[in-house]
Protein backbone atom coordinates (compact mmCIF):
# COMPACT_ATOMS: atom_id res chain seq x y z
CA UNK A 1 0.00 0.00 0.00
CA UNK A 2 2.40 3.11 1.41
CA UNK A 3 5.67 2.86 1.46
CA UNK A 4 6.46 2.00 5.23
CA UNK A 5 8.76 5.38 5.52
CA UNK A 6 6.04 7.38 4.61
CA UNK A 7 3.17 5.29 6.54
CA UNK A 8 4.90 5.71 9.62
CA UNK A 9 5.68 9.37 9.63
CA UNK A 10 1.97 10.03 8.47
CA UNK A 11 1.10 7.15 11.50
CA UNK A 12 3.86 9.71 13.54
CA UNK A 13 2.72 13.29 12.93
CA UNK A 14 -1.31 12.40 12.94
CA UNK A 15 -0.97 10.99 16.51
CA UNK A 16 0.96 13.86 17.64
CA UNK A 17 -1.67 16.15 16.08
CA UNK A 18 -4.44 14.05 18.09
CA UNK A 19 -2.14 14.41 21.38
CA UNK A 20 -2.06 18.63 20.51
CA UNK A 21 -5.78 18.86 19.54
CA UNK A 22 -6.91 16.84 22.80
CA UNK A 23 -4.28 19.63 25.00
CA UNK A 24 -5.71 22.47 23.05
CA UNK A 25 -9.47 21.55 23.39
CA UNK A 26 -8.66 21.29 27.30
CA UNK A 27 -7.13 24.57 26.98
CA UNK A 28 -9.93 25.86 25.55
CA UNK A 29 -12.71 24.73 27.89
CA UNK A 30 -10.72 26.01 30.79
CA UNK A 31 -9.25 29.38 30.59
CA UNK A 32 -11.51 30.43 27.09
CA UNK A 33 -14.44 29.10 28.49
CA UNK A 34 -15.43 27.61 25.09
CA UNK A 35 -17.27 23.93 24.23
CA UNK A 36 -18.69 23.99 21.54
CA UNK A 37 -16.51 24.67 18.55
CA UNK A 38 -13.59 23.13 20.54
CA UNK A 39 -15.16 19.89 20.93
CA UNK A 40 -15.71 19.67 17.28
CA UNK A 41 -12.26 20.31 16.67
CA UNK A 42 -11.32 17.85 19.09
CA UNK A 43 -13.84 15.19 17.22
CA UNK A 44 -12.62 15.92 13.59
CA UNK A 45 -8.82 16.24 14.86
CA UNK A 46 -8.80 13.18 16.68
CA UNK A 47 -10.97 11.34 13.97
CA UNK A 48 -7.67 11.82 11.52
CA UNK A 49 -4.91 9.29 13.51
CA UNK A 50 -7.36 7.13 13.81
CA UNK A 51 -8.65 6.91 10.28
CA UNK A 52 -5.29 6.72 8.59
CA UNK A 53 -4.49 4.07 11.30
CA UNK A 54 -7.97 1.81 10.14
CA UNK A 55 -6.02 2.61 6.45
CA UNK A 56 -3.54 0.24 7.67
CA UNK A 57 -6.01 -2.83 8.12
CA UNK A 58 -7.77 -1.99 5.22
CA UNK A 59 -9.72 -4.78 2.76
CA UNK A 60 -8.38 -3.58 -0.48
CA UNK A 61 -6.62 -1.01 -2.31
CA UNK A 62 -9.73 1.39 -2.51
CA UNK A 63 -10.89 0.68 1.33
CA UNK A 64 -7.69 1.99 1.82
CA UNK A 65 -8.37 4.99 -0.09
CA UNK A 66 -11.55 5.78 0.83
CA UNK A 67 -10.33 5.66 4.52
CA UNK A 68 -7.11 8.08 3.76
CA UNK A 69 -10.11 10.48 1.84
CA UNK A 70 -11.75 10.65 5.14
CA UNK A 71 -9.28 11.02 7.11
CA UNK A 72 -8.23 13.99 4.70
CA UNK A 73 -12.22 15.56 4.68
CA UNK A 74 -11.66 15.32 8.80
CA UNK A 75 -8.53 16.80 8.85
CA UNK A 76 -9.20 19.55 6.39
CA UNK A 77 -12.39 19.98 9.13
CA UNK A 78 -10.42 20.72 11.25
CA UNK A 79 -8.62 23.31 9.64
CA UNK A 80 -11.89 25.21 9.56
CA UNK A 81 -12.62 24.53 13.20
CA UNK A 82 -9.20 26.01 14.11
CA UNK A 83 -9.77 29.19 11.42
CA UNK A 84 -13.34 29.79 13.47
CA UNK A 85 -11.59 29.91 16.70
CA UNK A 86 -8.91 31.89 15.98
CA UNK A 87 -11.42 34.49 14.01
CA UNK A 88 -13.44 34.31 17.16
CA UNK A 89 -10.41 35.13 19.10
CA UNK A 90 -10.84 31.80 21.10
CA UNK A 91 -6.83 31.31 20.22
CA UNK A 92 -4.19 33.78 19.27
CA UNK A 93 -2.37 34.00 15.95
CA UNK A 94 0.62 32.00 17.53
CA UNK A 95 -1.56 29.42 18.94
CA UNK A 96 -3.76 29.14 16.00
CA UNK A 97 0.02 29.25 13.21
CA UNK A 98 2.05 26.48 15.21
CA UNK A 99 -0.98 23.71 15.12
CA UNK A 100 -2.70 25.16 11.68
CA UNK A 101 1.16 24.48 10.04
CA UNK A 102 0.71 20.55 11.31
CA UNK A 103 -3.12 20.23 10.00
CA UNK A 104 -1.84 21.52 6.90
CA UNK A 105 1.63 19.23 6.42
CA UNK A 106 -0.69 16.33 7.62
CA UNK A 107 -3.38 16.93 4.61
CA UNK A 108 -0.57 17.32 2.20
CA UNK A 109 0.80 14.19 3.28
CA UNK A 110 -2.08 12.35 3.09
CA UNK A 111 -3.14 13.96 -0.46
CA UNK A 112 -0.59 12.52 -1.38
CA UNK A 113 -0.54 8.65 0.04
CA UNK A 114 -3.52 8.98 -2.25
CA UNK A 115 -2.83 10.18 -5.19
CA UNK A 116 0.34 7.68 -4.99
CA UNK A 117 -1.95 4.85 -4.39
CA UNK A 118 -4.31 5.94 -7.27
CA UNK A 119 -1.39 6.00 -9.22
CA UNK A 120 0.37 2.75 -8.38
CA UNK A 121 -3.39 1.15 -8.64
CA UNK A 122 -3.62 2.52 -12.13
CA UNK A 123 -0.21 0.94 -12.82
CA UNK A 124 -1.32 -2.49 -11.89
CA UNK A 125 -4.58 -2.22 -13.47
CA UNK A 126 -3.05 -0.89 -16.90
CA UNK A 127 -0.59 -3.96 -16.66
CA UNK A 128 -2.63 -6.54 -15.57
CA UNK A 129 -4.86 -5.80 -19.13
CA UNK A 130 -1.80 -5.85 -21.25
């Protein structure tokens, strides 16, 4: 499926990103005072380790990209839930760039343990007719 280099440091970054969403959200309940657009950042931002993590144990090549396109839909979520705070002024430019920056390298990542896999899928298909 993904190479295991890549696999791991996607497995790598999206659990620290859980870990940093779970602080923030805690943060964010206790000295902003502020539940309900944190906990949906906490749902979508935890929701991505895990789904690239079911991508691992995945039936087939498309269950595999179907669960790396939701974990990118839930991390690009939370990108928006993070935006909305910030704009609210529930987090401060700093806080809002240094996790933002991680959402953001995580997405590309996983745009592109997809469009790899589409590709190498392709590939086999394309052979397998020749």
């Amino acid at each position: 499926m993904m190479s295991v280099k890549k696999e791991s440091v996607l497995l790598d970054k999206s659990f620290v990103f859980a870990v940093r969403i779970v602080r923030l959200y805690k943060y964010i309940v206790e000295n902003r005072r502020e539940t309900i657009l944190s906990k949906q950042m906490m749902r979508s931002g935890t929701a991505v380790g895990a789904l690239i993590r079911e991508a691992q144990n995945a039936e087939s090549k498309a269950d595999f990209v179907h669960k790396l396109g939701v974990a990118q839909k839930e991390c690009d979520e939370t990108r928006y839930w993070l935006e909305l705070l910030k704009e609210a002024d529930y987090l401060s430019e700093k806080e809002f760039d240094s996790i933002h920056t991680d959402a953001l390298e995580i997405l590309k990542i996983i745009r592109s343990a997809i469009l790899t896999s589409k590709r190498n899928n392709s590939t086999l298909t394309q052979k397998s007719q020749v």
